[in-house]
Structure formats: C-alpha cells, structure tokens
C-alpha atoms as a PDB file:
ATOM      1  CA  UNK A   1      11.134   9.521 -78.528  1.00  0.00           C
ATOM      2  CA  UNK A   2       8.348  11.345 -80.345  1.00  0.00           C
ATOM      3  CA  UNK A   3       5.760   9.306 -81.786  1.00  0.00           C
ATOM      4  CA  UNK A   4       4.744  10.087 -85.405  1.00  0.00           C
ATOM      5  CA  UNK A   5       1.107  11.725 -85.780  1.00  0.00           C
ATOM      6  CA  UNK A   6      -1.274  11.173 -88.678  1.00  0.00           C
ATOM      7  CA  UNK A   7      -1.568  14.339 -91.271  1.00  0.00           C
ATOM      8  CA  UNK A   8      -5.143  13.112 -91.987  1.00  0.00           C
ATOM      9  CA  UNK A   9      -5.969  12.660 -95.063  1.00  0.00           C
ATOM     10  CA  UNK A  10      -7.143   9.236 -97.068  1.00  0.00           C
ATOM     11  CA  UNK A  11      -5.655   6.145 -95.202  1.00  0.00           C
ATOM     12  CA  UNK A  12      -2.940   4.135 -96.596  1.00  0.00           C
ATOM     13  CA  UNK A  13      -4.363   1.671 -99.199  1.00  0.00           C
ATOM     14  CA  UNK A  14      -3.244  -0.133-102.499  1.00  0.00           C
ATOM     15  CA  UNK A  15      -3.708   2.483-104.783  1.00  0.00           C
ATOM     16  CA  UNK A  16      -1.701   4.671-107.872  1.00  0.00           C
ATOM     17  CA  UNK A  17      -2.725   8.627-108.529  1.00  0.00           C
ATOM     18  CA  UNK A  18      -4.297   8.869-112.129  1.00  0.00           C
ATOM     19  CA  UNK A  19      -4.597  12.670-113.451  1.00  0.00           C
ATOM     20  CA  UNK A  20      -6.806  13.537-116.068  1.00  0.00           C
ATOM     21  CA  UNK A  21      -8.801  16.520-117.838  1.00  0.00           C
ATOM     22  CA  UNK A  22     -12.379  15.786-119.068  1.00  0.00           C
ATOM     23  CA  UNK A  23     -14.350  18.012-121.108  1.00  0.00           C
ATOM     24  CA  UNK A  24     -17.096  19.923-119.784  1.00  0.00           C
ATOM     25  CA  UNK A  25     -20.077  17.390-120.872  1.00  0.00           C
ATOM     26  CA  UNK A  26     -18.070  14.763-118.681  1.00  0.00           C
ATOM     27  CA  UNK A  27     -17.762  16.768-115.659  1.00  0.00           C
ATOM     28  CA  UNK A  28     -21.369  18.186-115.867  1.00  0.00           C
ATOM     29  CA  UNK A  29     -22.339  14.571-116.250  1.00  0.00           C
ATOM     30  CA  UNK A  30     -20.104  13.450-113.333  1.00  0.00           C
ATOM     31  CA  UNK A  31     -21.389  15.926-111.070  1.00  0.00           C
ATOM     32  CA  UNK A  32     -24.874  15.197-111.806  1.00  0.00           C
ATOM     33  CA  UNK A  33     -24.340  11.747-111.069  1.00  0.00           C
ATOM     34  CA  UNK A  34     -23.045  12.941-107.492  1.00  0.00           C
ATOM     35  CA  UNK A  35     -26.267  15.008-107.402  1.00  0.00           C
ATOM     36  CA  UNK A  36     -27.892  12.010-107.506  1.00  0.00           C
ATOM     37  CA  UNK A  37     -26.466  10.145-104.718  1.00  0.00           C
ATOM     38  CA  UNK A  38     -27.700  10.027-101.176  1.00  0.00           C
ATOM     39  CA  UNK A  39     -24.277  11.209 -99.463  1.00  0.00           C
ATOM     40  CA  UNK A  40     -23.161  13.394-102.290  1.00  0.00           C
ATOM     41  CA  UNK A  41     -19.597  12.205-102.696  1.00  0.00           C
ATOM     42  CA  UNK A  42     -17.149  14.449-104.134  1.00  0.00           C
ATOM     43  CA  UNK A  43     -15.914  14.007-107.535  1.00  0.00           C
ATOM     44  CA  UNK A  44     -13.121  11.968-106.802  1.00  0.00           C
ATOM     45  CA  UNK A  45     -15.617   9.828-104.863  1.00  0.00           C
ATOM     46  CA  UNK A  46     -18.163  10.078-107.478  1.00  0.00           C
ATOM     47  CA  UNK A  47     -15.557   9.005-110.596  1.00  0.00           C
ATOM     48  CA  UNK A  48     -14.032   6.009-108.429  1.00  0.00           C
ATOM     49  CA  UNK A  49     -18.139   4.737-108.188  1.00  0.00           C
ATOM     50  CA  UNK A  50     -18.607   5.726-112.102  1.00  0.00           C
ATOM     51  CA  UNK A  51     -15.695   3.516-113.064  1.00  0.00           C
ATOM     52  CA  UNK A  52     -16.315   0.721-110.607  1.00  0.00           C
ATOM     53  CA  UNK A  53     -20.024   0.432-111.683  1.00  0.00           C
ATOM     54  CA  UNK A  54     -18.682   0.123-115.418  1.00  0.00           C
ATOM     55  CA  UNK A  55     -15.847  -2.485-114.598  1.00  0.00           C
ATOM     56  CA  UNK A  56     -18.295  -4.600-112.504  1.00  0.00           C
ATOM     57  CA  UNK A  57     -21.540  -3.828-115.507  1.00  0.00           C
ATOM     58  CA  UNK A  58     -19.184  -5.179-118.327  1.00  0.00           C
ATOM     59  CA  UNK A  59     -17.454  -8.179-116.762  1.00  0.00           C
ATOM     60  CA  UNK A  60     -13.634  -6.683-115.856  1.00  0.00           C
ATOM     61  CA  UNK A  61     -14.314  -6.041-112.271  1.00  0.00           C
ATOM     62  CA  UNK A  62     -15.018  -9.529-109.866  1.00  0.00           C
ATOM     63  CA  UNK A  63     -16.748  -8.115-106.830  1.00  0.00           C
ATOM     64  CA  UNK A  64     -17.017 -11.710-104.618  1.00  0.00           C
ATOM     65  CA  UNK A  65     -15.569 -11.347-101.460  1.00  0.00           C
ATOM     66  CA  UNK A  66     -15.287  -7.708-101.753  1.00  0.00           C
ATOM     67  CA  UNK A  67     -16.939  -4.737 -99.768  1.00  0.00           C
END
C-alpha cells in the first residue's frame, strides 16, 4: 500500500486562517519592520511577530513555558 507523502508546506499545528486587507501605511510599516529583522521573515512571518509582541507588551499573551 502506498504511503502518503508530505506536500510541504507549514506543518500541522493549532492554528485558524485570518484574511485581511491593510492600508498601505500598515503594510509599508509591516515590511519595514521585516527590514529590520536579522532573518527577514516574510510578511506572514513578520505580522504573526507584530501581533505576538503586542499581546505579550500589553498583558493578553502569557509566554511561561512557551518557545
């Protein structure tokens, strides 16, 4: 029996799709944000770390015993 292959792609994880149009300023400032980062992650990337900073800055995001 064939065994099934991986398409590649992000692994499986705990997650939901969230789509969304920003204005200009927003994506100028999100990609100069990614300019600024070491590995230059890609927007996706770059908006997951914008919104997880935020959470974590302002109180809604408990990082213990993550990463």
């Amino acid at each position: 029996m064939p065994t099934k292959t991986s398409k590649g792609g992000r692994p499986a994880v705990d997650s939901e799709r969230v789509d969304v149009r920003l204005p200009r300023e927003l994506l100028d400032g999100i990609d100069a944000f990614s300019d600024s980062e070491n590995d230059n992650p890609g927007r996706p990337e770059t908006v997951r770390r914008i919104i997880r900073d935020w959470l974590i800055g302002h109180g809604f995001l408990d990082i213990q015993g993550r990463d």
